[in-house]
N, C-alpha and C. Protein backbone atom coordinates (compact mmCIF):
# COMPACT_ATOMS: atom_id res chain seq x y z
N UNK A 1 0.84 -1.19 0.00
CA UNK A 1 0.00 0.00 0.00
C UNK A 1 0.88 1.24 0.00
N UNK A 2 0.72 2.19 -0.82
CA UNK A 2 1.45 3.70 -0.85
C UNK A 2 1.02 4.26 0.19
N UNK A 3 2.15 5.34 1.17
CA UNK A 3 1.76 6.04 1.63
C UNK A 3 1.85 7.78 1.36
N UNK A 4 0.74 8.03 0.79
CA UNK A 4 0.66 9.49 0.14
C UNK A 4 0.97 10.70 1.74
N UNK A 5 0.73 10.25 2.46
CA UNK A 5 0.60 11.30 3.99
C UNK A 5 1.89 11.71 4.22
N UNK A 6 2.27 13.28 4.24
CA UNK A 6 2.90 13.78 4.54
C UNK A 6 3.46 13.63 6.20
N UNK A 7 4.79 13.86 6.45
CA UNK A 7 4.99 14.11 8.29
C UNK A 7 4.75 15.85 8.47
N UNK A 8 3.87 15.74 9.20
CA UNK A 8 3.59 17.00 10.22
C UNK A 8 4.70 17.11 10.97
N UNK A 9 4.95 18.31 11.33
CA UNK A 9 5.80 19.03 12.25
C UNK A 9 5.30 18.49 13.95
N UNK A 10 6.40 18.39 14.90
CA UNK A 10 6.00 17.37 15.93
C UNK A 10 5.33 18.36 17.15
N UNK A 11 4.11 18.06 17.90
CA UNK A 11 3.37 19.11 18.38
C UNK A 11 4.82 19.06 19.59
N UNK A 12 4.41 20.60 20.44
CA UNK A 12 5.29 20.85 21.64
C UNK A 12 4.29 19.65 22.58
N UNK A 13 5.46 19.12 23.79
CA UNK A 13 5.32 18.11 24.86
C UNK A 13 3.88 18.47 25.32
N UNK A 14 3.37 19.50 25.75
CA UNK A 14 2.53 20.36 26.82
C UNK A 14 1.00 19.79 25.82
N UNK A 15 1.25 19.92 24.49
CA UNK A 15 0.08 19.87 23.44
C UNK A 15 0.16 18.08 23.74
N UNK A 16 0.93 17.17 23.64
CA UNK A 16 0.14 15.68 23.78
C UNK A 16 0.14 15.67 25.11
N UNK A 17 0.15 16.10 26.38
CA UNK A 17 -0.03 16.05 27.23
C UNK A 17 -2.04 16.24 27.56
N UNK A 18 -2.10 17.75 26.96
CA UNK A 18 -3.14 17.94 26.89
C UNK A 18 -4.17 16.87 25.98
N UNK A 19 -3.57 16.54 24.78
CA UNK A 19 -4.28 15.92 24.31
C UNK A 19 -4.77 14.37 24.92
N UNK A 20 -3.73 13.88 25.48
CA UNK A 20 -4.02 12.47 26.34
C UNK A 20 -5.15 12.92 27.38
N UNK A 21 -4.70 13.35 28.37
CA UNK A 21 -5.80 13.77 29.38
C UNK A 21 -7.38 14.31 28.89
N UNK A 22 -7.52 15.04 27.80
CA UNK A 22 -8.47 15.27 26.95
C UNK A 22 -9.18 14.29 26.77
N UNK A 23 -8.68 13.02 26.16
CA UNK A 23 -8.82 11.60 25.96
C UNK A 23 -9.23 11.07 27.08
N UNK A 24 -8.52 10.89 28.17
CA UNK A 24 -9.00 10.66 29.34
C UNK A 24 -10.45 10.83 29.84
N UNK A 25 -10.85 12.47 30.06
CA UNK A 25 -11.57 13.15 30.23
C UNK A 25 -12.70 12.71 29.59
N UNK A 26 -12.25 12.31 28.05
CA UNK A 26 -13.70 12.26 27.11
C UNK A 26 -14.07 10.65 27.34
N UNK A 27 -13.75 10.24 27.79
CA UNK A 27 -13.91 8.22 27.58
C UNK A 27 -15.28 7.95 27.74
N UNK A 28 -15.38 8.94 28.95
CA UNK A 28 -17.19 8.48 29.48
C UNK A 28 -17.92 8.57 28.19
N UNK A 29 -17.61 9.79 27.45
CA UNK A 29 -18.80 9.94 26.07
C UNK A 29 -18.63 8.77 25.23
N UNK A 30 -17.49 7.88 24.79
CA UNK A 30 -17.35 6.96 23.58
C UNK A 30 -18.04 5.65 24.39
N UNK A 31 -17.82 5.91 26.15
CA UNK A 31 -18.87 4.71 26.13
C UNK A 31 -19.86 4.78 26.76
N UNK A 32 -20.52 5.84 26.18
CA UNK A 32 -22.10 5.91 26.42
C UNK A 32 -22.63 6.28 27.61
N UNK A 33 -21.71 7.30 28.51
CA UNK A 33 -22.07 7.45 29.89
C UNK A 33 -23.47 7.76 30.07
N UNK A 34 -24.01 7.93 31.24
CA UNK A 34 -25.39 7.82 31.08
C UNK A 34 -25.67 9.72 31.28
N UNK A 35 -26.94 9.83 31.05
CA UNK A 35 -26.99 11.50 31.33
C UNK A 35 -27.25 11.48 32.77
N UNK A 36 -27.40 12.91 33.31
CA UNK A 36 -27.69 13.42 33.92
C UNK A 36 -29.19 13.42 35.08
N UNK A 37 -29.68 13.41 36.06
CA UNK A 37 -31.50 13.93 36.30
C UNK A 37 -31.22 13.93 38.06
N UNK A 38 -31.56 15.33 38.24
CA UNK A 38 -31.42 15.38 39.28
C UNK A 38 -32.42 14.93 40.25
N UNK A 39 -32.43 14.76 41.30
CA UNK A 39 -32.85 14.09 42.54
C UNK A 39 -33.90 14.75 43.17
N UNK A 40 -33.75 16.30 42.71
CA UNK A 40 -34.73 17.31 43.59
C UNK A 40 -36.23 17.46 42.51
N UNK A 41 -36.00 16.79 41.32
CA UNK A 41 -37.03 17.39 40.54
C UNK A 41 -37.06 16.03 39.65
N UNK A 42 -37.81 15.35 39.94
CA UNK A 42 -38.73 13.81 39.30
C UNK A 42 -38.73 13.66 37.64
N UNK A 43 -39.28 15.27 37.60
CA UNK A 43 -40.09 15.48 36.13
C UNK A 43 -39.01 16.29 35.21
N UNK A 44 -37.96 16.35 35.68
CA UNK A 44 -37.16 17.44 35.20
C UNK A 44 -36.33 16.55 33.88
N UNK A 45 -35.98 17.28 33.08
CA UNK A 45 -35.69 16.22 31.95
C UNK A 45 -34.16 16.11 31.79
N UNK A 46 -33.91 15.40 31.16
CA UNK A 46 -32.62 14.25 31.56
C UNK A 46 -31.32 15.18 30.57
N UNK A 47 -30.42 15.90 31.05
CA UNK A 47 -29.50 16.78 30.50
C UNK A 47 -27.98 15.91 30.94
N UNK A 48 -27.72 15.77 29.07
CA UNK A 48 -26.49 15.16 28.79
C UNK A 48 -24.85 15.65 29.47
N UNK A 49 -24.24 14.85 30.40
CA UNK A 49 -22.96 15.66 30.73
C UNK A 49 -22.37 15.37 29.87
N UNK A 50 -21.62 16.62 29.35
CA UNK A 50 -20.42 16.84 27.84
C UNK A 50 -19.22 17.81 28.65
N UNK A 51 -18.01 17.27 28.18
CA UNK A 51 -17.06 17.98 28.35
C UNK A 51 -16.83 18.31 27.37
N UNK A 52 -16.83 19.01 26.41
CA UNK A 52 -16.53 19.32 24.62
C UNK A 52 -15.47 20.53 24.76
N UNK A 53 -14.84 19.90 24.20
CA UNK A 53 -13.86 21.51 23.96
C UNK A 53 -14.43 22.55 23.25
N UNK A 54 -13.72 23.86 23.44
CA UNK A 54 -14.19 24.73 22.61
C UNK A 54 -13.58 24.75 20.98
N UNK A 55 -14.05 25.02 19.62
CA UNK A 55 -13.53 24.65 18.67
C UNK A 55 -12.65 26.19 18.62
N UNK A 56 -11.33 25.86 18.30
CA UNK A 56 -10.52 27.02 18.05
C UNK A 56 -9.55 26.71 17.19
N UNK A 57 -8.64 28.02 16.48
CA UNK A 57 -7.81 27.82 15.49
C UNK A 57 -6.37 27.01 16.13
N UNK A 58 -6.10 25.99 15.85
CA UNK A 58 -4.67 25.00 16.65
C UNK A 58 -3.38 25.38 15.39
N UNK A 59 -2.61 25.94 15.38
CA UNK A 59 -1.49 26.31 14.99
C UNK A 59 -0.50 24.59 14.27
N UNK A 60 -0.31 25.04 13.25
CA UNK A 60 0.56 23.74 12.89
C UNK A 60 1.64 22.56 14.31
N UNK A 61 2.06 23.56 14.88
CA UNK A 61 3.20 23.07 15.78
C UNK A 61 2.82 22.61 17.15
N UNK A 62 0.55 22.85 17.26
CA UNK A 62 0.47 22.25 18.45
C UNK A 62 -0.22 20.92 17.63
N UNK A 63 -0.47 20.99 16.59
CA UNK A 63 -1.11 19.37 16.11
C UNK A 63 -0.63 18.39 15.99
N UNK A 64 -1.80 17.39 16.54
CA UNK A 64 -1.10 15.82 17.47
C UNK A 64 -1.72 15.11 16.16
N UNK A 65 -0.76 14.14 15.78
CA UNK A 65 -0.59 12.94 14.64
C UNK A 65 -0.89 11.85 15.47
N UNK A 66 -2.42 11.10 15.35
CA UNK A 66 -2.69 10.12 16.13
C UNK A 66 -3.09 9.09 15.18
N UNK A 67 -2.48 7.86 15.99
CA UNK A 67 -2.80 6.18 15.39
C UNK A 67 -3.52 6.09 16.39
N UNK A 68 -4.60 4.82 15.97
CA UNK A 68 -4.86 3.63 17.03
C UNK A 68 -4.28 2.56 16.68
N UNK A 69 -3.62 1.57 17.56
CA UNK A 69 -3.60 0.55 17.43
C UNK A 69 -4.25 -0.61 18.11
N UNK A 70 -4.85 -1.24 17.23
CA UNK A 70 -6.41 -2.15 17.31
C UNK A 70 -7.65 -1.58 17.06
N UNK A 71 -8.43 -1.40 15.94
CA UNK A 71 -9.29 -0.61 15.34
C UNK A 71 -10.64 -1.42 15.78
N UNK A 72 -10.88 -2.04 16.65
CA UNK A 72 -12.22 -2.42 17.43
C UNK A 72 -12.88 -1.60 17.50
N UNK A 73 -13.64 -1.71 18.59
CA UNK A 73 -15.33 -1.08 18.91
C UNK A 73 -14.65 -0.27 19.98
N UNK A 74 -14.00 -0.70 20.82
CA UNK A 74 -12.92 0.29 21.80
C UNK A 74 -12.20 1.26 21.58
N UNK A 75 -11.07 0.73 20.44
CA UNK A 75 -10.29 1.66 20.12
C UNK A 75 -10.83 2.51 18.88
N UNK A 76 -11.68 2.25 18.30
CA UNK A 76 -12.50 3.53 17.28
C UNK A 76 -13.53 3.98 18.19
N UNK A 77 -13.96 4.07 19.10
CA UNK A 77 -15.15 5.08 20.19
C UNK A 77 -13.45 5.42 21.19
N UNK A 78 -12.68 5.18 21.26
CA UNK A 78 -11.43 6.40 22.03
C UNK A 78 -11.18 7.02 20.75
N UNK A 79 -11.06 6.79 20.18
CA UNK A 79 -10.91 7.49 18.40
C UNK A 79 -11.38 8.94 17.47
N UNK A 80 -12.93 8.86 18.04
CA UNK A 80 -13.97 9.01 18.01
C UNK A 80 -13.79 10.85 19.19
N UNK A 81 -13.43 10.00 20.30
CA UNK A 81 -13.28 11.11 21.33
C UNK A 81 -12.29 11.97 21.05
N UNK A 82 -11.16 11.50 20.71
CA UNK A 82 -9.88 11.98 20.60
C UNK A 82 -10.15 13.13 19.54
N UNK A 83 -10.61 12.92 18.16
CA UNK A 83 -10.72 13.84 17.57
C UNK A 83 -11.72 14.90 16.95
N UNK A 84 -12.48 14.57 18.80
CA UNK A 84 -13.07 16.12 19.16
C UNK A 84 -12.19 17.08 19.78
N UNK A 85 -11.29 16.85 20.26
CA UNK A 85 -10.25 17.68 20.44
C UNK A 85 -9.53 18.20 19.18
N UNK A 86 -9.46 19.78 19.53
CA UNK A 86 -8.74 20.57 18.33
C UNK A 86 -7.10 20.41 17.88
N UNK A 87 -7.11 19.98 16.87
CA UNK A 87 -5.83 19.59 16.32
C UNK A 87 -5.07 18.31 16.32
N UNK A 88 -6.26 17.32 16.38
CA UNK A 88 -5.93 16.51 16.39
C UNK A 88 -6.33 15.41 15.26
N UNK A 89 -5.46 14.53 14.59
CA UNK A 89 -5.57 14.07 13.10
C UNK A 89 -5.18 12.74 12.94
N UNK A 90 -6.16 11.84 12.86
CA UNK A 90 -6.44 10.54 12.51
C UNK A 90 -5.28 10.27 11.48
N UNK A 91 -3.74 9.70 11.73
CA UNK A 91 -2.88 9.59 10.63
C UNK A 91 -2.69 7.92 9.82
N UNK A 92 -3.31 6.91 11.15
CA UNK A 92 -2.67 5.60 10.91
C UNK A 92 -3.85 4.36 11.37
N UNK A 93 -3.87 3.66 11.09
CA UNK A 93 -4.26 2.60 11.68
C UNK A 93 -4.38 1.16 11.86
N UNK A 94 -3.78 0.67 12.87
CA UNK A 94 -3.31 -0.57 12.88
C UNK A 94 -3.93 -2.10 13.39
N UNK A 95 -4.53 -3.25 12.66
CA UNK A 95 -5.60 -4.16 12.64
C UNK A 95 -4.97 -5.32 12.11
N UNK A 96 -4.98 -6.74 12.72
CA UNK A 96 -4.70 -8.09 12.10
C UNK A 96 -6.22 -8.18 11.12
N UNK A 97 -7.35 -7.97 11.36
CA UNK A 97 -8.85 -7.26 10.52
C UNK A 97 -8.58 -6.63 9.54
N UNK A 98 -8.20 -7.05 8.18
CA UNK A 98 -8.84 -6.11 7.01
C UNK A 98 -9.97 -5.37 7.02
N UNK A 99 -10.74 -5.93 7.01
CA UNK A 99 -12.24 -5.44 7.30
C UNK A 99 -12.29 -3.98 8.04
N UNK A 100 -11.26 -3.93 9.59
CA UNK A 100 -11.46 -2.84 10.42
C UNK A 100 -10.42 -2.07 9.78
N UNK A 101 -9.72 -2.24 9.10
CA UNK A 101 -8.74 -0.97 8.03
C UNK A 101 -10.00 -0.40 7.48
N UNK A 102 -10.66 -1.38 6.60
CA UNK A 102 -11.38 -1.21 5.32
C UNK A 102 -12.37 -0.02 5.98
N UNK A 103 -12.80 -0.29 6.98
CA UNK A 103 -13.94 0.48 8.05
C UNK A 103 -13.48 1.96 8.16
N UNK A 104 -11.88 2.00 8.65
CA UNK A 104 -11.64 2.84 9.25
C UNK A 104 -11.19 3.91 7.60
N UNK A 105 -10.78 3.69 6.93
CA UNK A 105 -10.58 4.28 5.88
C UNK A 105 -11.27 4.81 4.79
N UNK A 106 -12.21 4.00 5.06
CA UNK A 106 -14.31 4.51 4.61
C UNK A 106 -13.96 5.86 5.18
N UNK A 107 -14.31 5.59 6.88
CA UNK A 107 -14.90 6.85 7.86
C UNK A 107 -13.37 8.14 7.85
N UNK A 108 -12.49 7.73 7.84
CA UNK A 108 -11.53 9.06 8.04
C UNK A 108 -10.31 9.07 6.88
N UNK A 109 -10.92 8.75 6.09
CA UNK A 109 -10.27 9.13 4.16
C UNK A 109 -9.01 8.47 4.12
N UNK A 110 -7.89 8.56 3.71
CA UNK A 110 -6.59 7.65 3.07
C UNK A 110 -5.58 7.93 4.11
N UNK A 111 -5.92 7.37 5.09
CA UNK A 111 -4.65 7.14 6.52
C UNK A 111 -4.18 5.84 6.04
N UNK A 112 -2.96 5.95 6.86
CA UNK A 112 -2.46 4.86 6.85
C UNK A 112 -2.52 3.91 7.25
N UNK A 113 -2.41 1.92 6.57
CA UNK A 113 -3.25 1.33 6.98
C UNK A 113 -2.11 0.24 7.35
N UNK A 114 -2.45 -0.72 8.16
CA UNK A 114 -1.30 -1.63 8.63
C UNK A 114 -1.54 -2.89 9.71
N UNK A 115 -0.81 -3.94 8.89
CA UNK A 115 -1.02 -4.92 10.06
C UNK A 115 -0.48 -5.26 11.30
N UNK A 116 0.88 -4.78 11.23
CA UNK A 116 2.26 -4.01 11.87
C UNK A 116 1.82 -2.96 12.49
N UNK A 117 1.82 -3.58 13.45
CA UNK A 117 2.24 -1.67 14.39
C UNK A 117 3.61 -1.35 14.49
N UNK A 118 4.59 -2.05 14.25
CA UNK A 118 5.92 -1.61 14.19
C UNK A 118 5.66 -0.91 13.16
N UNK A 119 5.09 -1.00 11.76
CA UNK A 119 5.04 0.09 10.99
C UNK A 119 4.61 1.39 11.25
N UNK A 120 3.94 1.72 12.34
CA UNK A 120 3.26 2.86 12.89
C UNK A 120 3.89 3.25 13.43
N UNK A 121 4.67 2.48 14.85
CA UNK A 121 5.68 3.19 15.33
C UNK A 121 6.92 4.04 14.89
N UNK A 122 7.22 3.82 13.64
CA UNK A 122 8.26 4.03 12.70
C UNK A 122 7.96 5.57 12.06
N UNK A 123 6.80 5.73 12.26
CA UNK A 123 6.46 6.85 11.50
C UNK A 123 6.82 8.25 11.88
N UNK A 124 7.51 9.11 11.08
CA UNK A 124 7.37 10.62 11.92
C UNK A 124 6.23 11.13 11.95
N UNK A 125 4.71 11.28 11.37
CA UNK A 125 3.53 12.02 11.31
C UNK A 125 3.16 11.46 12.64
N UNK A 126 3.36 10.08 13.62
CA UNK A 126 2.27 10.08 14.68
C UNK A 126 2.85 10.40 15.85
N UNK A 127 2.10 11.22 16.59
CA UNK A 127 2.97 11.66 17.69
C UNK A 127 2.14 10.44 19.27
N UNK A 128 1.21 10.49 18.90
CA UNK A 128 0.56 9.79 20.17
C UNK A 128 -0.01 8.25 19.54
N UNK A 129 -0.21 7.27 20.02
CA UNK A 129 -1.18 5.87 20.13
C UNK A 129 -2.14 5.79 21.01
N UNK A 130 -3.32 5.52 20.32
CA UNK A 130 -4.30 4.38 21.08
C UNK A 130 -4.29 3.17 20.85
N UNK A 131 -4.13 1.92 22.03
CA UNK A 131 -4.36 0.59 22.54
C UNK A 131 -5.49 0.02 22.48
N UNK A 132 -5.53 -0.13 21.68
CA UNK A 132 -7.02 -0.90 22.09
C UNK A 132 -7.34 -2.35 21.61
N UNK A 133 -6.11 -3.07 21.54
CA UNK A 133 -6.20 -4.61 21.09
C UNK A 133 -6.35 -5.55 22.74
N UNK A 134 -6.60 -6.39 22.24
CA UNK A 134 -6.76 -7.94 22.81
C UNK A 134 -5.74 -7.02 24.36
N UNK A 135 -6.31 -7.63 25.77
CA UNK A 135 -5.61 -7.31 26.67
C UNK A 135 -4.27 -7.65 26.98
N UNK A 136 -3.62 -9.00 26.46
CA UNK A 136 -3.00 -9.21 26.53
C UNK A 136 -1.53 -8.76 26.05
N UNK A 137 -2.01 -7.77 25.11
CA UNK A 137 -0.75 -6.91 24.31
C UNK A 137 -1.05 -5.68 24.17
N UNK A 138 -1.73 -5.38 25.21
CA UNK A 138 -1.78 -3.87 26.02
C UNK A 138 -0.29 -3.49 26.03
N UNK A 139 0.66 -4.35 27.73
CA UNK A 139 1.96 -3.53 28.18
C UNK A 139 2.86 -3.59 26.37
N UNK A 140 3.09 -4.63 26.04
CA UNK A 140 4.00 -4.82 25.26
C UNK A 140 3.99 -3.80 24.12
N UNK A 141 2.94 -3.42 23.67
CA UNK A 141 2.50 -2.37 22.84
C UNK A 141 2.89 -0.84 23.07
N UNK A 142 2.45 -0.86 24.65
CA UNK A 142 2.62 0.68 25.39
C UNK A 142 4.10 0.63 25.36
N UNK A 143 5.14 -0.38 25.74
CA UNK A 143 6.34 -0.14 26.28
C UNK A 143 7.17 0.20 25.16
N UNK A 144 6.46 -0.75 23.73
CA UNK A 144 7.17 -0.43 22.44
C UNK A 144 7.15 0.59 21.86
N UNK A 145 5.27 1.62 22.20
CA UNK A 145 5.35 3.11 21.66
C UNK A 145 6.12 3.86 22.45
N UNK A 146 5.81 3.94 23.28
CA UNK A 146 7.44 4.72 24.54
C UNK A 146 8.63 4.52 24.32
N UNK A 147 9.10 3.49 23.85
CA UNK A 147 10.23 3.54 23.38
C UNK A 147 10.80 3.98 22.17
N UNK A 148 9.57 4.11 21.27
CA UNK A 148 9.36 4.59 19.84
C UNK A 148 9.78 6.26 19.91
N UNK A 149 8.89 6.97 20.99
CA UNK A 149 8.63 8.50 21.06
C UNK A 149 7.60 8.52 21.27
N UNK A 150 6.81 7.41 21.05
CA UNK A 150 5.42 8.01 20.96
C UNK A 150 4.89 8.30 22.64
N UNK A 151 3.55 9.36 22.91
CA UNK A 151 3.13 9.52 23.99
C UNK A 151 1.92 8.42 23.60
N UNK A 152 1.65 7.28 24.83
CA UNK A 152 0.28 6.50 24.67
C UNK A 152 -1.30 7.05 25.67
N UNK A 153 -2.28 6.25 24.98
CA UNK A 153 -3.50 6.30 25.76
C UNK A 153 -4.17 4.88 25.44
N UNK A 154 -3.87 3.80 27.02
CA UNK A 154 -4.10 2.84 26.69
C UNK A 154 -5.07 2.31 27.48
N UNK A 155 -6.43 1.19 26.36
CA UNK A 155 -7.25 0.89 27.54
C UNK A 155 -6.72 -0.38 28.35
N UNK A 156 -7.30 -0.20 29.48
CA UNK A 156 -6.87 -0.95 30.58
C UNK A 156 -7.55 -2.35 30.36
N UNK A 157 -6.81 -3.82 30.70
CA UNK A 157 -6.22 -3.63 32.52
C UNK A 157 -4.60 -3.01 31.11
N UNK A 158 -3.78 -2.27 31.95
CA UNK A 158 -2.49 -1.90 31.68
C UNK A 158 -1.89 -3.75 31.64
N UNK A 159 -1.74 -3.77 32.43
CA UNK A 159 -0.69 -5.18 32.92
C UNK A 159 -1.50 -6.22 33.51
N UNK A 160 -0.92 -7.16 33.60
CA UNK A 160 -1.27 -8.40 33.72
C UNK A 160 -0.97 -8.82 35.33
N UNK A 161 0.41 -8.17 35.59
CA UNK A 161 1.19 -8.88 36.62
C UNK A 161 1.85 -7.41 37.14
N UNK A 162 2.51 -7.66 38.59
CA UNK A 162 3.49 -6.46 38.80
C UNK A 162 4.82 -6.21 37.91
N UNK A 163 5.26 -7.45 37.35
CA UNK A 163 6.13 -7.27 36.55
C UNK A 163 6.43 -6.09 35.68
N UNK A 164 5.27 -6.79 34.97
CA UNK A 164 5.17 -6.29 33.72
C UNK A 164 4.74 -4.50 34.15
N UNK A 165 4.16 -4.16 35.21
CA UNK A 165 3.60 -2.85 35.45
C UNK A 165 4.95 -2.15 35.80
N UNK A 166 6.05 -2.78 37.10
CA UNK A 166 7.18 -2.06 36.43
C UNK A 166 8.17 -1.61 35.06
N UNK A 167 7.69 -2.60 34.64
CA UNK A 167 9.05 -2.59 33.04
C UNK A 167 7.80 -1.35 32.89
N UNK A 168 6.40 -1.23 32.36
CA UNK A 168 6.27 -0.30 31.69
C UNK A 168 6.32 1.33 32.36
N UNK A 169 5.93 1.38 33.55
CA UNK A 169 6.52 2.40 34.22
C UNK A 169 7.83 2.60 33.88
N UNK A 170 8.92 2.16 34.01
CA UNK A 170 10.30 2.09 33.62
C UNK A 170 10.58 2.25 32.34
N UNK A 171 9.74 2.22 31.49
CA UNK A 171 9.74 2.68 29.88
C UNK A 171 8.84 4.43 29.51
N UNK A 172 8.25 4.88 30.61
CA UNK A 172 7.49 5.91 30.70
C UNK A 172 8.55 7.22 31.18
N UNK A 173 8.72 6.56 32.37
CA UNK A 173 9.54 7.64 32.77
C UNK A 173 10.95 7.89 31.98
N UNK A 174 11.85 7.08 31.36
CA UNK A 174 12.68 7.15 30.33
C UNK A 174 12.84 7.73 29.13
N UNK A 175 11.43 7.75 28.64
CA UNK A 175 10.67 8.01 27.54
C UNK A 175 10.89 9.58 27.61
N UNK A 176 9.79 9.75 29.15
CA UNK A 176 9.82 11.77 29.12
C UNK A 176 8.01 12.20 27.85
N UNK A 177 7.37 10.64 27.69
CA UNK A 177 6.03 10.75 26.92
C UNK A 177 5.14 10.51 28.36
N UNK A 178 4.12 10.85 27.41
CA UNK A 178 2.79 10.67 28.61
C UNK A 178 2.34 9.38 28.31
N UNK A 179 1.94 8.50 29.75
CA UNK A 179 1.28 7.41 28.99
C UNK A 179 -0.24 7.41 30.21
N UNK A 180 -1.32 7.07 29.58
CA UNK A 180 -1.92 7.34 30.78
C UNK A 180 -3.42 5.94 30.39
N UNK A 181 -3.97 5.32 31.23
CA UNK A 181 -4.98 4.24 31.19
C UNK A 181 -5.94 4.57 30.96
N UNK A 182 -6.80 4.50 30.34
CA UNK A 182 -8.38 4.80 30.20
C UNK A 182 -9.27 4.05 30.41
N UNK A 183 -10.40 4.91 31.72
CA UNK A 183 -10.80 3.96 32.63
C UNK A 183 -11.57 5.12 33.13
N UNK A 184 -13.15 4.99 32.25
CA UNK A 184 -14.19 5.52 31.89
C UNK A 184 -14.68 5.57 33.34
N UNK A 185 -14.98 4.88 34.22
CA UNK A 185 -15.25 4.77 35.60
C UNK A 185 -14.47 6.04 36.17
N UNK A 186 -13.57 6.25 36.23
CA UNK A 186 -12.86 6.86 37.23
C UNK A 186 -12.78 8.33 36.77
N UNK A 187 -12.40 8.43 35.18
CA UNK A 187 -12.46 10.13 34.53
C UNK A 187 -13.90 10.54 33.84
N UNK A 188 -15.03 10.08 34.53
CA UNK A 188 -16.49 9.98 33.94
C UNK A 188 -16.75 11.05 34.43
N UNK A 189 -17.68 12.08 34.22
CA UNK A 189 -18.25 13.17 34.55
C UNK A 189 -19.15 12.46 35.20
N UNK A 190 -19.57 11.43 35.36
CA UNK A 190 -21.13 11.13 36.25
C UNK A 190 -20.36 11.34 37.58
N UNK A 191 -19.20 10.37 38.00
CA UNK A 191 -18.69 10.65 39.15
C UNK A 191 -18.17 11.72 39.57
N UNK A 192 -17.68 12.54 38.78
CA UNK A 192 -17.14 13.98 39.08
C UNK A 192 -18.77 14.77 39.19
N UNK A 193 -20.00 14.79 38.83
CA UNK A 193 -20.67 15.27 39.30
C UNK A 193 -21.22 14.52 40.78
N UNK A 194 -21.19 13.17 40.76
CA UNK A 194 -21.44 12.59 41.92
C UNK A 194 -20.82 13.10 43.40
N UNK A 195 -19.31 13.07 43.44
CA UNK A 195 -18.49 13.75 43.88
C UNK A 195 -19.09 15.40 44.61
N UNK A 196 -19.36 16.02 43.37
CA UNK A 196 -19.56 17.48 43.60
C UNK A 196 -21.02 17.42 44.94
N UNK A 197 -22.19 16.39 44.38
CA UNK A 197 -23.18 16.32 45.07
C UNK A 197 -23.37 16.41 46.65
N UNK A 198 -21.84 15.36 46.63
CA UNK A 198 -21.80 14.69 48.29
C UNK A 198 -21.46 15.66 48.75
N UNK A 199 -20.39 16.21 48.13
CA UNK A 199 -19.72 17.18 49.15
C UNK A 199 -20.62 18.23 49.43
N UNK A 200 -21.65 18.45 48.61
CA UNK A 200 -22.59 19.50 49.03
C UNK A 200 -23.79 19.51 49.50
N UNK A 201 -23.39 17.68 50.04
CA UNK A 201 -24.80 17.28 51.00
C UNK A 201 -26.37 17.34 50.10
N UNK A 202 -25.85 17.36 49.16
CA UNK A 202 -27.23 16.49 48.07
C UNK A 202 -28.01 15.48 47.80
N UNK A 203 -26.99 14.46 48.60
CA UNK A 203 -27.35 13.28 48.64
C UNK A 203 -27.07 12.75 49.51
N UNK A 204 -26.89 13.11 50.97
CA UNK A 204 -26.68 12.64 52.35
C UNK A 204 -25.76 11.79 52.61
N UNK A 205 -25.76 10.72 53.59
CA UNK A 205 -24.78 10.16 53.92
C UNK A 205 -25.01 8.90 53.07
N UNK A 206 -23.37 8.47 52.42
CA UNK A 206 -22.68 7.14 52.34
C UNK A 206 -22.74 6.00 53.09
N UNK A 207 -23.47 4.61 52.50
CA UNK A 207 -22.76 3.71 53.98
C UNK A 207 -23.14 2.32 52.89
């Protein structure tokens, strides 16, 4: 397969930083968090929590060159999220699935397509990865984009074992990339509004 895609200029550290956590932030929406209805009013109608960025002009030198690797139902809804964030550009995508190339190249025009993620890693246009294959080649994946340059956003479990959770810590911090788990539970706006409730005695006591 030719690859016609130019390399983009590599965003500053601070821009995939933002952009991972962004990712983070957005997970609840790709998997369907539930809306909103408050407690004080029965009849009151059901208002969607969105964290949406604001759309603004992103300068060549903060735009993030993003792959997924594993083009599932997972890693295209983190996909999905990711590039609602401004400046950020669907460059690659990596599948043992023809079919989920074939899918993904329908929906976001002539990226690059691959059965190899070592071919992805190789690339200067991608600055960040999404994980989203089989659990089992989660760490090995993350430790190989970190070692690549790349900054990751991988879904969880991360690791299998403690082992393996040090080597990839130990490939993160070396790196000087962001790597961070996605784990819709924990960066969900339902709980961050849940959170806000208790503390303001909305919903009484815990037990």
């Amino acid at each position: 397969m030719s690859d016609k895609r130019k390399s983009s200029p590599k965003p500053a550290a601070s821009s995939r930083r933002k952009f991972v956590k962004s990712v983070a932030a957005g997970s609840a929406l790709a998997a369907g968090f539930p809306s909103l209805l408050s407690a004080e009013s029965p009849g009151a109608v059901r208002r969607p929590l969105t964290r949406e960025p604001g759309r603004r002009r992103v300068p060549p030198s903060d735009r993030v060159g993003l792959a997924v690797i594993g083009a599932g139902g997972m890693g295209m809804a983190d996909v999905n999220t990711a590039l609602r964030i401004p400046g950020v550009e669907l460059v690659a995508a990596c599948d043992v699935f023809d079919g989920r190339l074939d899918s993904a190249r329908e929906r976001h025009g002539e990226i690059f397509t691959t059965r190899d993620y070592a071919e992805v890693l190789a690339r200067d246009d991608v600055d960040a990865v999404i994980v989203g294959t089989p659990d089992h080649l989660h760490q090995p994946i993350s430790v190989d984009a970190l070692r690549a340059g790349k900054s990751v956003y991988c879904e969880k479990p991360m690791v299998h074992d403690i082992a393996e959770g040090r080597d990839l810590i130990r490939a993160e911090q070396e790196s000087g990339k962001v790597f961070q788990v996605g784990s819709q539970g924990m960066s969900s706006l339902g709980n961050e509004k849940a959170k806000e409730l208790y503390e303001d005695g909305a919903i009484g006591q815990l037990n």
